[in-house]
Protein backbone atom coordinates (compact mmCIF):
# COMPACT_ATOMS: atom_id res chain seq x y z
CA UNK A 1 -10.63 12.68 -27.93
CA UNK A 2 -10.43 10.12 -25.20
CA UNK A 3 -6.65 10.01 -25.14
CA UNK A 4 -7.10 14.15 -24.49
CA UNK A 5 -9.60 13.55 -22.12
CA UNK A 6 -7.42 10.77 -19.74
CA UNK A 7 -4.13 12.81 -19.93
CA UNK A 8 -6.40 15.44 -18.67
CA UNK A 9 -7.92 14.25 -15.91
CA UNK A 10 -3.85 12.77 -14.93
CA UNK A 11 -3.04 16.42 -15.11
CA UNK A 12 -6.02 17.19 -13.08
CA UNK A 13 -5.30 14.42 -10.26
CA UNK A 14 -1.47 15.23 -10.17
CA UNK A 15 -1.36 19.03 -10.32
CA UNK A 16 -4.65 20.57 -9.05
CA UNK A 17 -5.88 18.12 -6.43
CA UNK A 18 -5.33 20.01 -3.04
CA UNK A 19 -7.26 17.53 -0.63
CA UNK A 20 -8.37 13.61 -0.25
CA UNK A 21 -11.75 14.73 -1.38
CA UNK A 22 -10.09 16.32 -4.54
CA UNK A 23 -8.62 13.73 -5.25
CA UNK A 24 -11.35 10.89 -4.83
CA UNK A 25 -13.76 12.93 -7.39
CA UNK A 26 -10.57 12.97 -9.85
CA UNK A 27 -9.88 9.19 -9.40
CA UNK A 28 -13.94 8.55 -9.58
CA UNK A 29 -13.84 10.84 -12.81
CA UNK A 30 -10.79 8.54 -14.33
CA UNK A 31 -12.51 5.17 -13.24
CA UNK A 32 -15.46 6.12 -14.93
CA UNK A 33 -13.65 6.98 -18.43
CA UNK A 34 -11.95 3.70 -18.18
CA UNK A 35 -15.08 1.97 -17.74
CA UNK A 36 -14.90 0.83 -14.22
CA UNK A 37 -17.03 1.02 -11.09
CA UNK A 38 -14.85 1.30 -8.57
CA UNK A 39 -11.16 2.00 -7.41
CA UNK A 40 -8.91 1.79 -4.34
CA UNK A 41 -5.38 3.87 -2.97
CA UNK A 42 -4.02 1.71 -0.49
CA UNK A 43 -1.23 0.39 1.59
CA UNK A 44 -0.83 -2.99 2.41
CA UNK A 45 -1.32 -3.02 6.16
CA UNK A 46 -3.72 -3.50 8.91
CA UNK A 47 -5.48 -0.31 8.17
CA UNK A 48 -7.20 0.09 11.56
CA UNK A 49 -3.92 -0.65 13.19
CA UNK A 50 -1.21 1.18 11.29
CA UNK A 51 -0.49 4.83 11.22
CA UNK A 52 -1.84 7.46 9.45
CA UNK A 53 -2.14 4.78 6.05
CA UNK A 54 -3.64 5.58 2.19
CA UNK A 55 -6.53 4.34 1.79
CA UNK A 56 -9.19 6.44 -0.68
CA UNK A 57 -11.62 4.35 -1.91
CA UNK A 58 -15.21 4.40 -3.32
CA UNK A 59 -15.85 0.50 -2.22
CA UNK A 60 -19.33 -0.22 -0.64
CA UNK A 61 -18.92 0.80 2.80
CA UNK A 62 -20.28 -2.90 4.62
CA UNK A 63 -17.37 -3.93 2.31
CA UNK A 64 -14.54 -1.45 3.50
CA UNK A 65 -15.84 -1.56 6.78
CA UNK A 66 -16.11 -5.87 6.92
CA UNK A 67 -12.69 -5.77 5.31
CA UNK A 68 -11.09 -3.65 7.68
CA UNK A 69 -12.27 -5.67 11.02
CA UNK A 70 -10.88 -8.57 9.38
CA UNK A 71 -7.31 -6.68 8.87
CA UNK A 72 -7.60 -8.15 4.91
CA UNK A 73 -5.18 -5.66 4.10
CA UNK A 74 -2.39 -7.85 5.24
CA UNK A 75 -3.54 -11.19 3.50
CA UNK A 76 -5.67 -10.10 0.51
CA UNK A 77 -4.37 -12.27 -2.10
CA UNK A 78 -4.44 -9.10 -4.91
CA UNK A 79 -1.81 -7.02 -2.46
CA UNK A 80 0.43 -10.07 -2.05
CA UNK A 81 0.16 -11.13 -5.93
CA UNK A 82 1.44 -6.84 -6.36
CA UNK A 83 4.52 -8.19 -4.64
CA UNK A 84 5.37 -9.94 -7.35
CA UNK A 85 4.98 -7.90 -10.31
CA UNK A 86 5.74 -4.33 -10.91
CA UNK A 87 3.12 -4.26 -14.00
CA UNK A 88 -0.40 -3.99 -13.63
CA UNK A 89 -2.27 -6.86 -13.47
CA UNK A 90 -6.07 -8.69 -13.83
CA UNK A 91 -7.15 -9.90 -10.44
CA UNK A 92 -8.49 -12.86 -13.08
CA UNK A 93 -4.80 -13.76 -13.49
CA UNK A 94 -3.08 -13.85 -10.01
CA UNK A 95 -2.76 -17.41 -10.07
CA UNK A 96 0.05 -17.24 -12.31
CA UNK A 97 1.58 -14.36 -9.59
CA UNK A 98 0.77 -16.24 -5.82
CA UNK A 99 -0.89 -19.98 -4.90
CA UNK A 100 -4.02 -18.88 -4.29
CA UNK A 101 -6.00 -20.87 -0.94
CA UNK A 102 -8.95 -21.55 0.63
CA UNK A 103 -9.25 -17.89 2.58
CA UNK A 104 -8.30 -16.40 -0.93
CA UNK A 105 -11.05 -17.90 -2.21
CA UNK A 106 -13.37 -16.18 0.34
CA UNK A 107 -12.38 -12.68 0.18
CA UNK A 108 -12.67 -12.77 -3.70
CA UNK A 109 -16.10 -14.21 -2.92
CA UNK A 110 -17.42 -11.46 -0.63
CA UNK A 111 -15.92 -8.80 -2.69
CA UNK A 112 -17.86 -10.71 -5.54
CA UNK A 113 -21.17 -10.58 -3.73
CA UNK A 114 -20.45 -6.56 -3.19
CA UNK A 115 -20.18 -6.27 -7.08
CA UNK A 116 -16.16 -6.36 -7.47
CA UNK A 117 -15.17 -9.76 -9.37
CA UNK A 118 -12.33 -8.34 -11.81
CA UNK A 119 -9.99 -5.47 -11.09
CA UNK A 120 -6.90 -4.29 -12.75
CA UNK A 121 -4.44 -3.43 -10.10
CA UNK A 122 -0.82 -1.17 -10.40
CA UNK A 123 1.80 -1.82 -8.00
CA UNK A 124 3.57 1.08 -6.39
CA UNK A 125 6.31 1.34 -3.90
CA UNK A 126 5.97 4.43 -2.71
CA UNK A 127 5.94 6.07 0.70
CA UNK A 128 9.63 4.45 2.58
CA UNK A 129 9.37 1.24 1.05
CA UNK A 130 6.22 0.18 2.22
CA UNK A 131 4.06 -1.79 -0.77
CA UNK A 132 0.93 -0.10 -1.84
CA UNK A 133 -1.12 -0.20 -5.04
CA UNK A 134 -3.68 1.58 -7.00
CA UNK A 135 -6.55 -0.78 -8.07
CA UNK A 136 -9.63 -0.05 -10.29
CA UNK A 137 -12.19 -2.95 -10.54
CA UNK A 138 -15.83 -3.79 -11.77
CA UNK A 139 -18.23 -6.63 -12.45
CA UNK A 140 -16.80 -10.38 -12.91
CA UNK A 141 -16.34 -10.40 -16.54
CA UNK A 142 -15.14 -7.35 -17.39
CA UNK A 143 -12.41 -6.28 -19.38
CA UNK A 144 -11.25 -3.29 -21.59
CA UNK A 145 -8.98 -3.03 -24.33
CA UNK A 146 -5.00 -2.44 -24.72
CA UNK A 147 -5.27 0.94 -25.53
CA UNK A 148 -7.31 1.64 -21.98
CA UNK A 149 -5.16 -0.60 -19.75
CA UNK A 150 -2.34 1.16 -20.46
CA UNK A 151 -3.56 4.17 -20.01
CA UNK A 152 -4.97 2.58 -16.68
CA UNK A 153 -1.37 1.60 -15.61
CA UNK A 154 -0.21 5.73 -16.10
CA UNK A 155 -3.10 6.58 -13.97
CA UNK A 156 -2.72 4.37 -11.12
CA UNK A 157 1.17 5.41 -10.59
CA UNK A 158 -0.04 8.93 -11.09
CA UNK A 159 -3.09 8.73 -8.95
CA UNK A 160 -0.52 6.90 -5.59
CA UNK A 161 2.05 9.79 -6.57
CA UNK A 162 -0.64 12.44 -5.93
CA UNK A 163 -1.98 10.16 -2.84
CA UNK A 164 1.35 10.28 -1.35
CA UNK A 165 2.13 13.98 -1.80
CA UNK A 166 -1.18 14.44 -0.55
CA UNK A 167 -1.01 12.24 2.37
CA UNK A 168 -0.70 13.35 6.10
CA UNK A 169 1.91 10.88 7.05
CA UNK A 170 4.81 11.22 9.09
CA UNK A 171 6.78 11.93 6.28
CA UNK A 172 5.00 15.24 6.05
CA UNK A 173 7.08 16.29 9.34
CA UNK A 174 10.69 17.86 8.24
CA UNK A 175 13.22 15.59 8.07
CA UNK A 176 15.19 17.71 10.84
CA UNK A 177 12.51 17.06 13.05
CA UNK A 178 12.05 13.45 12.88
CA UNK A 179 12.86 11.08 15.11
CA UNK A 180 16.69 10.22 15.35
CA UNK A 181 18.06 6.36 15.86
CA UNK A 182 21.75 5.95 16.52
CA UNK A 183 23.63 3.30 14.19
CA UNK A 184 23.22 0.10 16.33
CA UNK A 185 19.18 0.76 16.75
CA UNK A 186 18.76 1.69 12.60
CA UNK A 187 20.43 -1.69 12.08
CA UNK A 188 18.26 -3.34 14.40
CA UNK A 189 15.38 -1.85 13.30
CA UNK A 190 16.03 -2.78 9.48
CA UNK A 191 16.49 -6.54 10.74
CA UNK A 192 13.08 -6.47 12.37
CA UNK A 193 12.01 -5.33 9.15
CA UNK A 194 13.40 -8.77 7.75
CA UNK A 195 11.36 -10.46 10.81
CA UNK A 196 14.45 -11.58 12.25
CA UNK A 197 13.98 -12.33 16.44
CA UNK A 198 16.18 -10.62 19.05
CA UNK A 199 18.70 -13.49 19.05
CA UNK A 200 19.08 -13.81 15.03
CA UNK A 201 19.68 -10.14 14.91
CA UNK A 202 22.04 -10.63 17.88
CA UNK A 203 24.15 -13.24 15.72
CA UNK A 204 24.30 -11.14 12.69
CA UNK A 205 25.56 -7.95 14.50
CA UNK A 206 27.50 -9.58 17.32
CA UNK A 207 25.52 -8.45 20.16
CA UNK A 208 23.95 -10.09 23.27
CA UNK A 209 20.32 -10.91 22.81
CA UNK A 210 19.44 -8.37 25.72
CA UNK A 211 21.14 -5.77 23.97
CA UNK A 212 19.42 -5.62 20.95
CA UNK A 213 16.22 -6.17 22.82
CA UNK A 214 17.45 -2.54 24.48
CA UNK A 215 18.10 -1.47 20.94
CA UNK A 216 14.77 -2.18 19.80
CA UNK A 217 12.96 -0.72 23.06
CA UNK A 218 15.06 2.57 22.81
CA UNK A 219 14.09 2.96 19.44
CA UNK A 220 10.60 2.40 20.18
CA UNK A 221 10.14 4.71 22.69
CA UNK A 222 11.86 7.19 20.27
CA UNK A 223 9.08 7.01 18.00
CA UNK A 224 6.50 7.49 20.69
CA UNK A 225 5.20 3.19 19.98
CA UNK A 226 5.18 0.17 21.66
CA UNK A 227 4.95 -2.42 19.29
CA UNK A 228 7.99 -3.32 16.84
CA UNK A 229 5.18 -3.66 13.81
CA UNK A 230 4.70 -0.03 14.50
CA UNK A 231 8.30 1.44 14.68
CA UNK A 232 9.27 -0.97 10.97
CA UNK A 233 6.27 1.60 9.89
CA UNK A 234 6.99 4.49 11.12
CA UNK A 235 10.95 3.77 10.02
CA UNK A 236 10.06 2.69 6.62
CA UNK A 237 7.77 6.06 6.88
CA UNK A 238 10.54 8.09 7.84
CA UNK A 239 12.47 6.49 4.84
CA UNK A 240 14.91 5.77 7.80
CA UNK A 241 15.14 2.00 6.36
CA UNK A 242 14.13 0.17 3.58
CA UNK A 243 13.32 -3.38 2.67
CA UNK A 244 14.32 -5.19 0.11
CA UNK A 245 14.35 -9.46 -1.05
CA UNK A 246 17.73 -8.96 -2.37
């Protein structure tokens, strides 16, 4: 009966959810089942800085909004241990993912304090590339069996796919109608991406230092931006490049 009841509420998240709000009382209505407290959609970004990003959550709000001012989103040490692993993982065991540090050790502290000690979070890659992640999370302590956690790994990559069709990104805009780079500012762009500077991309693609800084500018004022952090998102976005270790 519990099985019936989860593959349920997936069909209910995926299929019938027609707004955010939709889809927060579906996730709440999964966490529950599975026996957490809370959960969080995200990306992994400065979420007061970056466009339009994911981010449905039913964290205490001095937490979301403390976490926020402090752009955690870019350094929280369970986002960059989701880097590592495509399987769903207990915040309890990201040591063996990512050295953990000193300002590690103080977000998990404050997120303790606000009642979330253990989550289990599902790594996504959704949305052009950019990382994001559905996490559900409780009490220190807590834990559920096999049978559960897997069934919490289908509903995290379910839950992000629903996000993500639901979300009003840029990639909600026709492809026809979004933004155009020529093929000297798309490989510029993609090198930025790799946080290369204006004279390492220059070496790589033969080109004078001032003219991939023109590149770059160009490109950003084709995207309506003015910082390069914003054009690799709205590119990635776009799915105009992509990002990869390899």
């Amino acid at each position: 009966m519990g099985i019936e009841r989860i593959v349920t509420q997936f069909k209910r998240v995926v299929e019938t959810s027609r707004t955010a709000a939709d889809l927060i009382n579906a996730t709440a209505d999964v966490t529950q089942w599975l026996g957490f407290r809370f959960f969080a959609i995200t990306h992994h970004v400065d979420l007061a800085a970056s466009p339009n990003p994911i981010c449905l959550t039913n964290y205490p709000s001095p937490w979301v909004n403390y976490y926020q001012r402090n752009a955690y989103g870019l350094v929280d040490p369970v986002h960059r241990a989701s880097h590592m692993t495509p399987a769903g993982f207990w915040w309890s065991n990201m040591a063996e993912l990512i050295r953990l540090n000193d300002r590690d050790d103080t977000i998990m502290r404050l997120g303790r304090i606000q009642g979330i000690g253990e989550g289990f979070t599902i790594p996504t890659n959704l949305a052009g590339g950019l990382h994001c992640s559905c996490t559900f999370s409780a009490e220190s302590g807590f834990m559920i069996d096999s049978v559960k956690q897997g069934l919490a790994q289908l509903a995290g990559l379910m839950i992000f796919a629903a996000a993500h069709r639901l979300w009003p990104g840029r990639n909600a805009m026709p492809a026809e109608l979004r933004p155009k780079l020529t093929p000297q500012q798309l490989a510029c762009v993609q090198l930025v991406a790799r946080g290369l500077n204006d004279r390492q991309i220059g070496e790589i693609l033969g080109l004078a230092e001032e003219t991939v800084a023109s590149h770059i500018k160009n490109a950003c004022e084709r995207y309506g931006v003015k910082k390069r952090t914003s054009l690799v998102a709205f590119a990635l976005l776009d799915g105009a490049i992509m990002v990869s270790k390899l």
